[in-house]
N, C-alpha and C. Protein backbone atom coordinates (compact mmCIF):
# COMPACT_ATOMS: atom_id res chain seq x y z
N UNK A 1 63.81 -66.62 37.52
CA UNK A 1 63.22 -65.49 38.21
C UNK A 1 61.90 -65.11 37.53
N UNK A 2 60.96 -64.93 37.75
CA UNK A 2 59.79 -64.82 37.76
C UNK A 2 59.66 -63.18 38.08
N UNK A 3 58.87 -62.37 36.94
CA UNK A 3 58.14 -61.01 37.06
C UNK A 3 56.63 -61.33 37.24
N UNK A 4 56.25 -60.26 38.32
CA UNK A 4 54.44 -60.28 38.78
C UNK A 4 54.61 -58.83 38.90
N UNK A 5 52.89 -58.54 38.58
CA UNK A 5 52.72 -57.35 38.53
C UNK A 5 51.36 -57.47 39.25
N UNK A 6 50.92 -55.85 40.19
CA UNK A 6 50.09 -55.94 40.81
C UNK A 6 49.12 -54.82 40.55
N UNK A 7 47.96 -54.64 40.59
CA UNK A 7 47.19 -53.78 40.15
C UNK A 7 47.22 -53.07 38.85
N UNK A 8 47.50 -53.40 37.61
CA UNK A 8 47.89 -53.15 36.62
C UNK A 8 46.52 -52.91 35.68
N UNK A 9 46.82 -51.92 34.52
CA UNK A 9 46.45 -51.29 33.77
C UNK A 9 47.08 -51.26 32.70
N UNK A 10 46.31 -50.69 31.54
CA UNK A 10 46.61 -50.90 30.26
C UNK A 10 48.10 -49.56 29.85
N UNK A 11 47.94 -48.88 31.06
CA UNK A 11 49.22 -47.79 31.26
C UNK A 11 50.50 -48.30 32.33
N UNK A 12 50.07 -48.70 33.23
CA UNK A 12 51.39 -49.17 34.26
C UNK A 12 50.23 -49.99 35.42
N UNK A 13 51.60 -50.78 36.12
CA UNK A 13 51.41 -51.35 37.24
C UNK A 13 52.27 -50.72 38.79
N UNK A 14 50.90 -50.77 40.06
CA UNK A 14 50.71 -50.37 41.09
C UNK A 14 52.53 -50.88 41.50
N UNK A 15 52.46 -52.18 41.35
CA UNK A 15 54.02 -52.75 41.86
C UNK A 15 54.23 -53.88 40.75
N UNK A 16 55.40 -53.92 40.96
CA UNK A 16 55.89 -55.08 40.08
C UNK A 16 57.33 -55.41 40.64
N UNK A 17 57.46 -57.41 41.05
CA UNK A 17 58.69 -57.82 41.53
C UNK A 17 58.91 -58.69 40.58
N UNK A 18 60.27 -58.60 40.45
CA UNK A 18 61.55 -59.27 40.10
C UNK A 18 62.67 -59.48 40.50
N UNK A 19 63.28 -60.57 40.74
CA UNK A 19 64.61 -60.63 41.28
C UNK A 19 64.44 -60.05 42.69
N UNK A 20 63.38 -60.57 43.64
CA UNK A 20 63.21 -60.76 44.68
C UNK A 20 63.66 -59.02 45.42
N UNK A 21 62.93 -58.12 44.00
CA UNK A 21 62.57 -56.99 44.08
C UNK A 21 61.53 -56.22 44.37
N UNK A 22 60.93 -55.39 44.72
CA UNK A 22 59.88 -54.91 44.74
C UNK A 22 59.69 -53.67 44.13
N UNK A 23 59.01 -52.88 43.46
CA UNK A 23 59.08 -51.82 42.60
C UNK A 23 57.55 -51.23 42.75
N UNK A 24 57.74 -49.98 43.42
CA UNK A 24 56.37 -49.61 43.11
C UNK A 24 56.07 -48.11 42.45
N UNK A 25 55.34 -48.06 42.13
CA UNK A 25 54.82 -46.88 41.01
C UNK A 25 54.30 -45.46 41.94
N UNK A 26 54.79 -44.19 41.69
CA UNK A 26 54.61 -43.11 42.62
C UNK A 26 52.83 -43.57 43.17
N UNK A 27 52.87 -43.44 44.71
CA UNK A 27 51.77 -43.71 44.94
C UNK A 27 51.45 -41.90 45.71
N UNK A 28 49.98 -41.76 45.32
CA UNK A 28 49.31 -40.43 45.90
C UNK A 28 48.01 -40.30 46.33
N UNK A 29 48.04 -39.57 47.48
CA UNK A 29 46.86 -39.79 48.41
C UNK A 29 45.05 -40.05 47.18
N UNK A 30 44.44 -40.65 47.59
CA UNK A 30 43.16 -40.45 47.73
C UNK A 30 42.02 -39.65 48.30
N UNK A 31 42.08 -39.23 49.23
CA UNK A 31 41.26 -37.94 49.82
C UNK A 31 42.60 -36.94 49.67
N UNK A 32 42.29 -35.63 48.38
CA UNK A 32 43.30 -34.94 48.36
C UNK A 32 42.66 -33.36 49.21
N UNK A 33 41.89 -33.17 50.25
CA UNK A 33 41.47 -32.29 50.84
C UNK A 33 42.62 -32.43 52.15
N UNK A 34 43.05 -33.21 52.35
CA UNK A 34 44.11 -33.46 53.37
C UNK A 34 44.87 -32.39 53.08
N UNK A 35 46.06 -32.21 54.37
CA UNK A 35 46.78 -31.41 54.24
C UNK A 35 48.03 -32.43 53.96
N UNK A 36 49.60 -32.01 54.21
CA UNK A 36 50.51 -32.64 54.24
C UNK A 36 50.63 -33.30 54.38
N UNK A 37 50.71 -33.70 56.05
CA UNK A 37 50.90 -34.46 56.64
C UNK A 37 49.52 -35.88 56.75
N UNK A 38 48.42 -35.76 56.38
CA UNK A 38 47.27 -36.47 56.71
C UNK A 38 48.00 -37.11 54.86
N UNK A 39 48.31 -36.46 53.50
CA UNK A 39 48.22 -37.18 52.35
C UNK A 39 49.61 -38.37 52.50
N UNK A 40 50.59 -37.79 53.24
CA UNK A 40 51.58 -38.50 53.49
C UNK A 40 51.11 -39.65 53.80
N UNK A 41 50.25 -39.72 55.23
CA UNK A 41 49.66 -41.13 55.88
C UNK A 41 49.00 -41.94 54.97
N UNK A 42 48.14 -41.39 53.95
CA UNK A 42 47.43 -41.63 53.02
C UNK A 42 48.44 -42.50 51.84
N UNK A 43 49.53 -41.82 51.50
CA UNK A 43 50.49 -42.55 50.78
C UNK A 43 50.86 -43.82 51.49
N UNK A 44 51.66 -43.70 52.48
CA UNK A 44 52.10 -44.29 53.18
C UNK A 44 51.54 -46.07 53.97
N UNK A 45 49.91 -45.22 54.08
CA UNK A 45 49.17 -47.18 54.08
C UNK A 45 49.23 -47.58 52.35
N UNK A 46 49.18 -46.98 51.51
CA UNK A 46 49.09 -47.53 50.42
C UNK A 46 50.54 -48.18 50.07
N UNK A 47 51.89 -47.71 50.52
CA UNK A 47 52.59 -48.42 50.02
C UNK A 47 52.87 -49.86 51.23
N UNK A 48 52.19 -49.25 52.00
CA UNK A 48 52.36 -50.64 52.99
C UNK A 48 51.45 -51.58 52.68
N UNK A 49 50.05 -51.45 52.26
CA UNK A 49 49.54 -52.57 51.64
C UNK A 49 49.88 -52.83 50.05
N UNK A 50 50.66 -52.24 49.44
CA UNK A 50 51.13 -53.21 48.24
C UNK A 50 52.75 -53.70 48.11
N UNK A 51 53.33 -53.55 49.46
CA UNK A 51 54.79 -53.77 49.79
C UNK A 51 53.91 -55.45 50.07
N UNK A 52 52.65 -55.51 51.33
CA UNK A 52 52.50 -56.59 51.79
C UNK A 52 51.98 -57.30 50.87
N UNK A 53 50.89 -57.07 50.01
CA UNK A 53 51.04 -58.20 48.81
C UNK A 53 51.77 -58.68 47.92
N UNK A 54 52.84 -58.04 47.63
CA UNK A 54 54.41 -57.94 47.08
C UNK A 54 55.38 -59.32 48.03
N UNK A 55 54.58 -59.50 49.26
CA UNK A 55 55.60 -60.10 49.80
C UNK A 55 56.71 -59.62 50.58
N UNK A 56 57.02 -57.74 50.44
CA UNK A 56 57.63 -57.17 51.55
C UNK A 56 57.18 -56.52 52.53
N UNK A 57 57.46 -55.53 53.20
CA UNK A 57 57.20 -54.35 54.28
C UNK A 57 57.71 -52.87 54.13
N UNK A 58 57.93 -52.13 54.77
CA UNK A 58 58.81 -51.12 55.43
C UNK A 58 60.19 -51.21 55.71
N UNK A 59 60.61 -52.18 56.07
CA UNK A 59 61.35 -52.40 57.35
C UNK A 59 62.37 -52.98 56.18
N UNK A 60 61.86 -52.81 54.49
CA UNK A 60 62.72 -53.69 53.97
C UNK A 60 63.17 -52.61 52.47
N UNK A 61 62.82 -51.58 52.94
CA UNK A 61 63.14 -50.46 51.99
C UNK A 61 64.51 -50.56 51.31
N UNK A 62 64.56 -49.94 50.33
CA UNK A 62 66.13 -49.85 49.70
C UNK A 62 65.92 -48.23 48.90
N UNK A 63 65.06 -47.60 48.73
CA UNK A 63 65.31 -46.41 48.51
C UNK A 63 63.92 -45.79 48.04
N UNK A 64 63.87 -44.34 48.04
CA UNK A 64 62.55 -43.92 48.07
C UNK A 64 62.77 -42.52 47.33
N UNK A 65 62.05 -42.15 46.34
CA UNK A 65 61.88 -40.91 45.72
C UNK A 65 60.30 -40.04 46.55
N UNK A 66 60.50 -39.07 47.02
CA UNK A 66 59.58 -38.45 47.06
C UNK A 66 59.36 -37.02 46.56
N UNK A 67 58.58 -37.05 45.97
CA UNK A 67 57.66 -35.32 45.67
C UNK A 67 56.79 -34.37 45.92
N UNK A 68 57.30 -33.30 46.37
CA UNK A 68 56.55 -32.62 47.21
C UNK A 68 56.07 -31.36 46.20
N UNK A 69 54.89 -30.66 45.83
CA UNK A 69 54.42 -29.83 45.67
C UNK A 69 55.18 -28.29 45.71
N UNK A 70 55.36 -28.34 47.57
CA UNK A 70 55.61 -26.91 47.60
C UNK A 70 56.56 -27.64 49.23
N UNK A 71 57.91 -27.92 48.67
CA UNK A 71 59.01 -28.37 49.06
C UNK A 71 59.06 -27.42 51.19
N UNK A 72 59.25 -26.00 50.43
CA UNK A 72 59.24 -25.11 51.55
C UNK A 72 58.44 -25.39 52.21
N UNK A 73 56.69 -25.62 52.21
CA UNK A 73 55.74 -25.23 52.89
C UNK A 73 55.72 -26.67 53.65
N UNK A 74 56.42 -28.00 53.09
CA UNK A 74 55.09 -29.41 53.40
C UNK A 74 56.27 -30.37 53.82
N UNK A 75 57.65 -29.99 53.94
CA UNK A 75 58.81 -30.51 53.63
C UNK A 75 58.68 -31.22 55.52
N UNK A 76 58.83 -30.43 56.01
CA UNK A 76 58.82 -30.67 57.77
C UNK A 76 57.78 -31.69 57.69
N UNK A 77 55.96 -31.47 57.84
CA UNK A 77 55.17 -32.29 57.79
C UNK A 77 55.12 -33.53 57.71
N UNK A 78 55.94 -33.55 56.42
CA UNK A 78 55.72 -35.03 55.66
C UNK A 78 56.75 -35.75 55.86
N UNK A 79 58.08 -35.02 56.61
CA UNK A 79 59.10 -35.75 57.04
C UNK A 79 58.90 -36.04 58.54
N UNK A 80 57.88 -35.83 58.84
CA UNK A 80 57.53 -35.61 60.56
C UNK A 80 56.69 -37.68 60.81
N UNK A 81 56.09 -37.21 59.34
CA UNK A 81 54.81 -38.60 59.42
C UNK A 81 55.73 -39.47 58.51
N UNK A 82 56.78 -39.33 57.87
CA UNK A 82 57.27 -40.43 57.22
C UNK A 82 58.43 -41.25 58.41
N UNK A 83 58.98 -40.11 59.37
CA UNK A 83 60.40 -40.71 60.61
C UNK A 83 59.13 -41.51 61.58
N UNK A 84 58.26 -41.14 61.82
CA UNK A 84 57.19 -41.86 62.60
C UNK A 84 56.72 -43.04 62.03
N UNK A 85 56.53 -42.94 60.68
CA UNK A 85 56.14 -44.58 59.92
C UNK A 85 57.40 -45.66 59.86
N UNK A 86 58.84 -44.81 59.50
CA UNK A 86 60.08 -45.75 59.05
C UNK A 86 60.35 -46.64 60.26
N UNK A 87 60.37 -47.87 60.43
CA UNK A 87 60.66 -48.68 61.50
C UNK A 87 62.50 -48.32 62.11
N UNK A 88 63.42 -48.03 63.24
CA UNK A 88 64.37 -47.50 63.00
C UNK A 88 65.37 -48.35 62.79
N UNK A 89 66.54 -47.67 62.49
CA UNK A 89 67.45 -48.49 61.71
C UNK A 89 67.08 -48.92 60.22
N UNK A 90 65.62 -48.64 59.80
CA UNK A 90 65.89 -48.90 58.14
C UNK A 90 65.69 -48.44 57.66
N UNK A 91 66.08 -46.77 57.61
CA UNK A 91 66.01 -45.73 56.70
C UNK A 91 67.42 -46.42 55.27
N UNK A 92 65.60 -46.05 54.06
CA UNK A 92 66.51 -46.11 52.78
C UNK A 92 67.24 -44.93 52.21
N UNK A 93 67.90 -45.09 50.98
CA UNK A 93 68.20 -44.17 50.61
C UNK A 93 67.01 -43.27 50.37
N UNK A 94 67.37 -42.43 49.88
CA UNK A 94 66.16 -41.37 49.82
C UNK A 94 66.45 -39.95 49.34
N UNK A 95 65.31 -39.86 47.97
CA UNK A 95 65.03 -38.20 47.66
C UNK A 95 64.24 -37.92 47.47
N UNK A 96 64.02 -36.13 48.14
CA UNK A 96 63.06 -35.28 48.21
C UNK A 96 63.15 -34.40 47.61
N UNK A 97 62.56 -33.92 46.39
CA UNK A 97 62.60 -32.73 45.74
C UNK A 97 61.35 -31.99 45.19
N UNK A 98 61.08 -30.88 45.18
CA UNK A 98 59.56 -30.30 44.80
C UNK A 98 59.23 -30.16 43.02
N UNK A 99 58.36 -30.76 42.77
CA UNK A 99 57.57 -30.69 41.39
C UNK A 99 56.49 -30.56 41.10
N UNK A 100 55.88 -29.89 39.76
CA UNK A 100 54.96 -29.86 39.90
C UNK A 100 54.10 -31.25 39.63
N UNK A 101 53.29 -31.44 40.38
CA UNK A 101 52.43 -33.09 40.46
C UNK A 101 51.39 -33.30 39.42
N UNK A 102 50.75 -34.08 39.52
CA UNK A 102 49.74 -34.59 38.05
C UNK A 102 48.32 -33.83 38.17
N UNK A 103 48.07 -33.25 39.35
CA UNK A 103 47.18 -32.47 40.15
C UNK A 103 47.33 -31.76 40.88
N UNK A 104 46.82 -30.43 40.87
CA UNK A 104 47.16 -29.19 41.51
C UNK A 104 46.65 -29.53 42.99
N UNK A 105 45.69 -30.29 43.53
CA UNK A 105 45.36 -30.84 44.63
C UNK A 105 46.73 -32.34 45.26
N UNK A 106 47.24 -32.49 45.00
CA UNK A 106 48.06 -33.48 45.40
C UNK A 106 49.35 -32.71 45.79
N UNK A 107 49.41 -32.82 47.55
CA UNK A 107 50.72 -32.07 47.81
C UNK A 107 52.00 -33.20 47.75
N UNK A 108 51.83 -34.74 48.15
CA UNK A 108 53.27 -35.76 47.84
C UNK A 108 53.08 -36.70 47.59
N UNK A 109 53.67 -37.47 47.02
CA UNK A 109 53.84 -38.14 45.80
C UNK A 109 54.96 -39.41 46.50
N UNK A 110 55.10 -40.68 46.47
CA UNK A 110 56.39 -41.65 47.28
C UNK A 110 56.47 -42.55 46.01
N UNK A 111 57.32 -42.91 45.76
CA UNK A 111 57.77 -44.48 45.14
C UNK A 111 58.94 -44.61 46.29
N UNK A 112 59.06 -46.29 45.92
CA UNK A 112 59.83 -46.93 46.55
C UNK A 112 59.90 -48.16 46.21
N UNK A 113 61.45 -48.50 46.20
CA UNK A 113 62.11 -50.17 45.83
C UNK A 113 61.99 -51.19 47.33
N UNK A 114 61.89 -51.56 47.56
CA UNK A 114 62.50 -52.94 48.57
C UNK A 114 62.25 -54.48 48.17
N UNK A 115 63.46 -54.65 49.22
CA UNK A 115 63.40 -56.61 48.67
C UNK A 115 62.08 -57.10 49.65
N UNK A 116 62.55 -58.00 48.63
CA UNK A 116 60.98 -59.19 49.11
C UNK A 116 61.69 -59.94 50.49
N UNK A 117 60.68 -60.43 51.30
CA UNK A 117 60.87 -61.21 52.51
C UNK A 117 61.70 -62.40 52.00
């Protein structure tokens, strides 16, 4: 079995598979002037383009941590744009709980495991 790592730094890597795993590192929007629902989307192509250089998708999830800012206010939003992204039938496991984030501008926050194709 063979470990690869993808976008990596002298602190951590973007994803990293093993054992025909996929592992990726909390990913968070880039334009953080967005609201909820727009940083969600923002997360959301990002884990889809490093699921696809990984060799997986969406559709191949196995579980997902997410973090929300301000749980009450962004909780609907971001669950509105994440049931619209999940292909159906492959909802992973999954948790949502509010923390405070690495930036007072960053309302959510996703990691997520899935197998490789």
């Amino acid at each position: 079995m063979s470990l690869q790592r993808f976008n990596s730094n002298e602190r951590m890597s973007a994803a990293v598979t093993y054992a025909n795993l996929v592992f990726l590192a909390g990913q968070v929007p880039d334009d953080r002037s967005e609201d909820a629902a727009g940083q969600t989307r923002q997360v959301l192509a990002k884990i889809d383009n490093l699921l696809a250089a990984a060799g997986s998708d969406r559709s191949k999830l196995l579980s997902a941590q997410i973090w929300l800012k301000d749980i009450e206010a962004d909780f609907d939003a971001m669950n509105a744009v994440w049931s619209e992204w999940l292909p159906a039938g492959c909802a992973p496991a999954r948790a949502t709980v509010e923390a405070r984030l690495a930036s007072a501008d960053v309302l959510v926050e996703i990691m997520v495991i899935a197998a490789q194709a």
